[in-house]
Protein backbone atom coordinates (compact mmCIF):
# COMPACT_ATOMS: atom_id res chain seq x y z
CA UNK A 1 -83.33 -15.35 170.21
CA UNK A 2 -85.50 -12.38 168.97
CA UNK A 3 -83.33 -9.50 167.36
CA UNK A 4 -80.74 -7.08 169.16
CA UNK A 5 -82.05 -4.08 171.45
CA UNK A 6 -79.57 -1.18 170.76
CA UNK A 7 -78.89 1.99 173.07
CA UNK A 8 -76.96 5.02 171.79
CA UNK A 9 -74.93 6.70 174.10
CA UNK A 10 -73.70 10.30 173.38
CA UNK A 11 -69.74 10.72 171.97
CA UNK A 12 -67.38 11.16 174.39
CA UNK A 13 -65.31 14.07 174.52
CA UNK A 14 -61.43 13.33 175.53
CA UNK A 15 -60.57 14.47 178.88
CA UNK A 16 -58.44 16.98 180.17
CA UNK A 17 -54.96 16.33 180.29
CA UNK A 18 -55.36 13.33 178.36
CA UNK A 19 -52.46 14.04 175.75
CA UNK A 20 -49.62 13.26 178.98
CA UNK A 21 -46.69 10.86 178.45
CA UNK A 22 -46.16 7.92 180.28
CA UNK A 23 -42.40 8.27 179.67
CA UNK A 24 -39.97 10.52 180.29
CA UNK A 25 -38.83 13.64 178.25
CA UNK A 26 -42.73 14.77 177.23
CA UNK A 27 -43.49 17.66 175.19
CA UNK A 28 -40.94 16.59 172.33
CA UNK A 29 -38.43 13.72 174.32
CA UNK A 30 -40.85 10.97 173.74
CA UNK A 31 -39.11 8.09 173.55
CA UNK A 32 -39.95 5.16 170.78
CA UNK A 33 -42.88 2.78 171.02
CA UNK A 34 -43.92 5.05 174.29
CA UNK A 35 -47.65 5.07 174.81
CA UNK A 36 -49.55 8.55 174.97
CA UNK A 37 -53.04 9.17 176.48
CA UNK A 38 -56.00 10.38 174.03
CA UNK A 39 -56.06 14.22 173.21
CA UNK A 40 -58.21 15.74 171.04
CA UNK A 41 -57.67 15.20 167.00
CA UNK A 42 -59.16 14.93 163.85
CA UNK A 43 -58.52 12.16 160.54
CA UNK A 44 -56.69 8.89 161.50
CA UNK A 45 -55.38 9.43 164.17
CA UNK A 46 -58.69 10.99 166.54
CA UNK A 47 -59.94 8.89 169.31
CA UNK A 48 -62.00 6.09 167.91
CA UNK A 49 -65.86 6.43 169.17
CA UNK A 50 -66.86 2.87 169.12
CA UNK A 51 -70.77 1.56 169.56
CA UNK A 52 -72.03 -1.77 170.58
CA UNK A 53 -74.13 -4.54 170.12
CA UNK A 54 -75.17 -8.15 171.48
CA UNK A 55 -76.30 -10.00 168.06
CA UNK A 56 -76.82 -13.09 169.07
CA UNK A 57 -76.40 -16.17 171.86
CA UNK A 58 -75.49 -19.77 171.33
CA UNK A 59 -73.98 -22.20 173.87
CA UNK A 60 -70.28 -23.18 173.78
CA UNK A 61 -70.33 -26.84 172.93
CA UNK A 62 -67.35 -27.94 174.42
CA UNK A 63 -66.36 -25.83 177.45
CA UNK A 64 -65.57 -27.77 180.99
CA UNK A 65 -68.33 -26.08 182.40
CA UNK A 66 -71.91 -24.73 181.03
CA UNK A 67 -71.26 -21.59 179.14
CA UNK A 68 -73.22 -19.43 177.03
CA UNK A 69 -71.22 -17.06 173.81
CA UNK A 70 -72.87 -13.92 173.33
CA UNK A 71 -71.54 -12.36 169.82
CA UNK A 72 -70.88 -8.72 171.01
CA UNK A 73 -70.20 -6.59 167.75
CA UNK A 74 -68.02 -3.06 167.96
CA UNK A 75 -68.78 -0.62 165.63
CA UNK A 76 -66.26 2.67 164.81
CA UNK A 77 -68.63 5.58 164.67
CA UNK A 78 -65.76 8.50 164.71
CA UNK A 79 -61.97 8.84 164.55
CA UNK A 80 -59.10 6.61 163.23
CA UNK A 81 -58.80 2.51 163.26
CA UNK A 82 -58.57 0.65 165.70
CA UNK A 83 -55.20 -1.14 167.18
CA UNK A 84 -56.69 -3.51 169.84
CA UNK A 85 -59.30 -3.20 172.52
CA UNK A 86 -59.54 -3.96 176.21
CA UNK A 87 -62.64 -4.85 176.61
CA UNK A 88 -64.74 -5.03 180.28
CA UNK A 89 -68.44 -6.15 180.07
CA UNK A 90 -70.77 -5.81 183.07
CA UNK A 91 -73.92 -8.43 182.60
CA UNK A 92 -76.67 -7.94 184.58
CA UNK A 93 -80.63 -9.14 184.53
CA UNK A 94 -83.23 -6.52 184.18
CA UNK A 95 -85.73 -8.37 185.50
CA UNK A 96 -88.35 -5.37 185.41
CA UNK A 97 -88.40 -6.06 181.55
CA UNK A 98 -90.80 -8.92 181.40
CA UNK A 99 -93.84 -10.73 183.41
CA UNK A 100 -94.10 -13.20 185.57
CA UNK A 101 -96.86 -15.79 185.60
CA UNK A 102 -98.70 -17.09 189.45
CA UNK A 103 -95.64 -20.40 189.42
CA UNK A 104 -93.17 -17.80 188.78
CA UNK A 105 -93.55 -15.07 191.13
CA UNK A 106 -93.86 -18.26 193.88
CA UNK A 107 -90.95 -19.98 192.89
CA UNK A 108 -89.06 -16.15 192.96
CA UNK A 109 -90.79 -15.31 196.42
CA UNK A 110 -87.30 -15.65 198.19
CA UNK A 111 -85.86 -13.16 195.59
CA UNK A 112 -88.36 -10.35 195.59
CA UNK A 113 -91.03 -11.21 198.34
CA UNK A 114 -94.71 -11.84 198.22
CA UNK A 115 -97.09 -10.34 195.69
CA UNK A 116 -97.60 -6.88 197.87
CA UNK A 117 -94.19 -6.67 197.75
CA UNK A 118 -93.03 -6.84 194.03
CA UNK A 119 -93.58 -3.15 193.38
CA UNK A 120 -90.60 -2.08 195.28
CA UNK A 121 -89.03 -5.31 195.78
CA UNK A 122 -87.64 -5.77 191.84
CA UNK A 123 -84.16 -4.79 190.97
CA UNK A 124 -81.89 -6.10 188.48
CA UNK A 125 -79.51 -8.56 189.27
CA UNK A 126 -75.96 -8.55 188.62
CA UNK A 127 -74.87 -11.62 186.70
CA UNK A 128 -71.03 -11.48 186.25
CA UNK A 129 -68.40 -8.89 184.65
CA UNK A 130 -65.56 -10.29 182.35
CA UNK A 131 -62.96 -8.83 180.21
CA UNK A 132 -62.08 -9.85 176.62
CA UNK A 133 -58.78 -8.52 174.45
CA UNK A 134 -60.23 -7.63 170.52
CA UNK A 135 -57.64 -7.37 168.00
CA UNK A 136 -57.13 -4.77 165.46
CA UNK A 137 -60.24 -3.46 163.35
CA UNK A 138 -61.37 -0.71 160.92
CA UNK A 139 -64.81 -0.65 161.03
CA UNK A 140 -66.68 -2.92 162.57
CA UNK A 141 -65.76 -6.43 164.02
CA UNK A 142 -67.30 -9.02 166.38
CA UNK A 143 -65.87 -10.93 169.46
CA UNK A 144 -67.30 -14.02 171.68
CA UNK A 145 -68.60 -13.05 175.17
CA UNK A 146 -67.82 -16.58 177.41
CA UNK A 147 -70.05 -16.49 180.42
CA UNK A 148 -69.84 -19.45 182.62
CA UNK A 149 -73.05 -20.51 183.81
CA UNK A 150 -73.10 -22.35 187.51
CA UNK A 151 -75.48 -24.05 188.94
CA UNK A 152 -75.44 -23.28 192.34
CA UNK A 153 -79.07 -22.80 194.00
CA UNK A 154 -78.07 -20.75 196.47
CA UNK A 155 -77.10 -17.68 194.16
CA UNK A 156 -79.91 -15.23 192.89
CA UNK A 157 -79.00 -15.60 189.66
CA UNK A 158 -79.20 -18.93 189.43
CA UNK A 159 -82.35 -18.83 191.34
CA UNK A 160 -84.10 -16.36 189.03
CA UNK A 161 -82.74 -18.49 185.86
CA UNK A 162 -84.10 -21.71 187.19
CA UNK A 163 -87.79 -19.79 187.98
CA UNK A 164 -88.26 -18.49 184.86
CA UNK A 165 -88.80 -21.27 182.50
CA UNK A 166 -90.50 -20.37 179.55
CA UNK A 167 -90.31 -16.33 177.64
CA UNK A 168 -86.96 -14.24 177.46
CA UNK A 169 -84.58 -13.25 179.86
CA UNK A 170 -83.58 -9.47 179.72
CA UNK A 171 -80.41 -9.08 179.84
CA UNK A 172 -78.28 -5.39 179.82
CA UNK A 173 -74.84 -5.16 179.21
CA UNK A 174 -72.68 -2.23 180.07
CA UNK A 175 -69.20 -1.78 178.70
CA UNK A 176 -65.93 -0.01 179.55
CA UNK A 177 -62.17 -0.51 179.17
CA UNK A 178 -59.35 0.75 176.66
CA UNK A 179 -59.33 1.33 173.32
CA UNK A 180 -55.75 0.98 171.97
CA UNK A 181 -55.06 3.35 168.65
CA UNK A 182 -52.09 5.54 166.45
CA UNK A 183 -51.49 8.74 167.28
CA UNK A 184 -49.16 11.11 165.33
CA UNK A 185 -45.77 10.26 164.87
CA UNK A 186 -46.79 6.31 165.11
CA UNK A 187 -47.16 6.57 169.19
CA UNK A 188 -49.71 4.28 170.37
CA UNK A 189 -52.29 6.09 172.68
CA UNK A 190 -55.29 4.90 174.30
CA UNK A 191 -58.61 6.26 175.83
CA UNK A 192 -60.74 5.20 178.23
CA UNK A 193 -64.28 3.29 176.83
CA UNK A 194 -67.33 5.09 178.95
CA UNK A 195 -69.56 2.85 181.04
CA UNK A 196 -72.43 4.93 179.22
CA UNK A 197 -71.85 2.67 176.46
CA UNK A 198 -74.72 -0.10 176.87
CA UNK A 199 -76.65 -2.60 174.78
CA UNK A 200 -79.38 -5.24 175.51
CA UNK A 201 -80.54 -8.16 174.41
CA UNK A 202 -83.14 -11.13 175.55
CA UNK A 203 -81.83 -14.48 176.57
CA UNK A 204 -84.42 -17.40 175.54
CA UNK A 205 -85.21 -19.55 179.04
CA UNK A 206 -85.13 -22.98 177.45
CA UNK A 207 -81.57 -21.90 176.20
CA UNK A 208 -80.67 -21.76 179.89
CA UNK A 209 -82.36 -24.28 180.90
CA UNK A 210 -81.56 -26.89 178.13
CA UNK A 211 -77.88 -25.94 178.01
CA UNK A 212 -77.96 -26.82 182.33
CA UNK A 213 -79.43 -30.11 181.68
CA UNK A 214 -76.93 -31.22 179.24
CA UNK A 215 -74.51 -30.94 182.08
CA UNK A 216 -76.51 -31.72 184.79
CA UNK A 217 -79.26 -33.88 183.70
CA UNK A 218 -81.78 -34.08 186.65
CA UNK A 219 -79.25 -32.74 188.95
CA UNK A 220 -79.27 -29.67 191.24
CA UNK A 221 -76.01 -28.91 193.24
CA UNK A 222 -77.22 -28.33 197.14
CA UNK A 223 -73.77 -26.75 198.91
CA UNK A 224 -73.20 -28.02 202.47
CA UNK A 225 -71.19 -27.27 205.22
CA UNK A 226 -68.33 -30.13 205.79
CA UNK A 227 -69.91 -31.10 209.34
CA UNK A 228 -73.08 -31.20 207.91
CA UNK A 229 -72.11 -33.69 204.73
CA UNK A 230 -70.30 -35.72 207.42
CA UNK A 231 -73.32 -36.17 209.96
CA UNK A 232 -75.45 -37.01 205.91
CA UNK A 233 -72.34 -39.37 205.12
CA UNK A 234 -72.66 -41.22 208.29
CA UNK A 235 -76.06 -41.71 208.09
CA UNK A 236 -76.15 -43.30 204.69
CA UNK A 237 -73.66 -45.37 205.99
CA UNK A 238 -75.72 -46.17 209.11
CA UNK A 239 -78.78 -46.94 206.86
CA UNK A 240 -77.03 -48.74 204.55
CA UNK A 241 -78.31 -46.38 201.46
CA UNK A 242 -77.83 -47.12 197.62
CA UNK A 243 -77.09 -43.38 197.49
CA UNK A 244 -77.50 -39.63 198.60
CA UNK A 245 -81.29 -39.51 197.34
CA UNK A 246 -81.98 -42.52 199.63
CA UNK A 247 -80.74 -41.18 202.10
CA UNK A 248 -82.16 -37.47 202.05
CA UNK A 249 -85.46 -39.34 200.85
CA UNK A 250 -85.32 -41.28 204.51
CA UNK A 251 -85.03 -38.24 206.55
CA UNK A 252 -87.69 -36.01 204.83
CA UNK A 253 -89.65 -38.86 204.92
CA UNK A 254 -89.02 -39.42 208.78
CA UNK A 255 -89.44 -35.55 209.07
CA UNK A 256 -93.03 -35.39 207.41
CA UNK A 257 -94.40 -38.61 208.97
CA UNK A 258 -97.45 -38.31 211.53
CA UNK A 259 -95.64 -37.60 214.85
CA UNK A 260 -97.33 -41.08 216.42
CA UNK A 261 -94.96 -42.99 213.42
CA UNK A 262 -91.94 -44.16 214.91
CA UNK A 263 -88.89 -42.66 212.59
CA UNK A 264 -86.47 -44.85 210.80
């Protein structure tokens, strides 16, 4: 994978009315171990400004399903440690970020439309949006990203992923959630993580692609209705078939035969 793309995003000021209790008796009453929303403050105890990054991808070896780890790394730019963050991660492909050879723009026709069309036609595509839990840091620390990786044709990602064979895949990744910290007096607080805080990285093809085949060598997933796998199911039956490619084989080939060719 070629090196991390990083976005800054400007601090974030705390809120107003962020210093409320979520317990009775605020203002002095607070009870024990009762959490506090951010307010403004300065040494340990100020919000924590965190920064990200995506530093690498690998694929997870042994997961039930094809899955790719991004290594997402927090860094604490401002204010006190961290206690634990709740981290949400929208992943999406900006597919404006690299070019498409004459096979590729055909095989993503369905996606974006013909070649007069591509102008307007490209957007990015959302890929999926997870949330991880990251424990306690100071300064900087770096968690796994898990993001299943289906292989259903009928979904655009999946579609644009299986197009784009060779090059990088540009990915963005937008982040929000709850950072978990000490305020005075040993009250844990939290504040809310901004969805202005971004990073990007570019996903290798044949990482895709290779980490697909190992679970599905040669194997696309079609999705059917029920009727219609019951009317295919009791035709291979009918035709005696060795299998489901026999059988689909048999009716394209029926289907493309000069009309004068009596079908099987």
């Amino acid at each position: 994978m070629t090196g991390p793309e990083r976005t800054g995003a400007a601090p974030r000021a705390a809120g107003p009315g962020a210093g409320g209790s979520t317990g009775p008796g605020a203002g002095g009453g607070a009870r024990p171990g009762a959490v506090r929303h951010a307010a403004p403050g300065a040494g340990d105890h100020a919000v924590p400004d965190l920064d990200f990054a995506v530093t690498g991808v690998t694929q997870e070896r042994y997961a039930a399903v094809p899955t790719l780890r991004f290594a997402v790394e927090l860094s604490r730019t401002g204010g006190g440690p961290v206690r634990s963050v709740s981290l949400t991660t929208a992943l999406r492909i900006d597919v404006t970020r690299r070019r498409y050879d004459a096979r590729a723009r055909a095989a993503l026709a369905e996606l974006f439309g013909g070649a007069d069309q591509w102008a307007d036609g490209l957007r990015p595509l959302p890929w999926t949006q997870t949330t991880v839990q990251v424990p306690a840091f100071d300064t900087r620390t770096t968690t796994g990203l898990l993001v299943p990786c289906g292989y259903d044709t009928e979904l655009a990602v999946t579609k644009y992923l299986k197009a784009v064979t060779d090059g990088d895949v540009p990915l963005d990744f937008q982040f929000s959630g709850t950072v978990f910290y000490d305020g005075p007096g040993g009250l844990l607080r939290t504040a809310r993580v901004s969805w202005s805080k971004d990073a990007a990285c570019r996903l290798p093809a044949a990482l895709w692609h290779e980490l697909v085949e190992r679970y599905y060598p040669g194997s696309p997933w079609l999705r059917l209705s029920a009727e219609t796998w019951a009317r295919l199911d009791a035709y291979r039956a009918r035709q005696v078939c060795t299998g489901w490619d026999e059988a689909v084989c048999r009716l394209l080939d029926a289907a493309e035969a000069p009309a004068d060719t009596p079908a099987t």
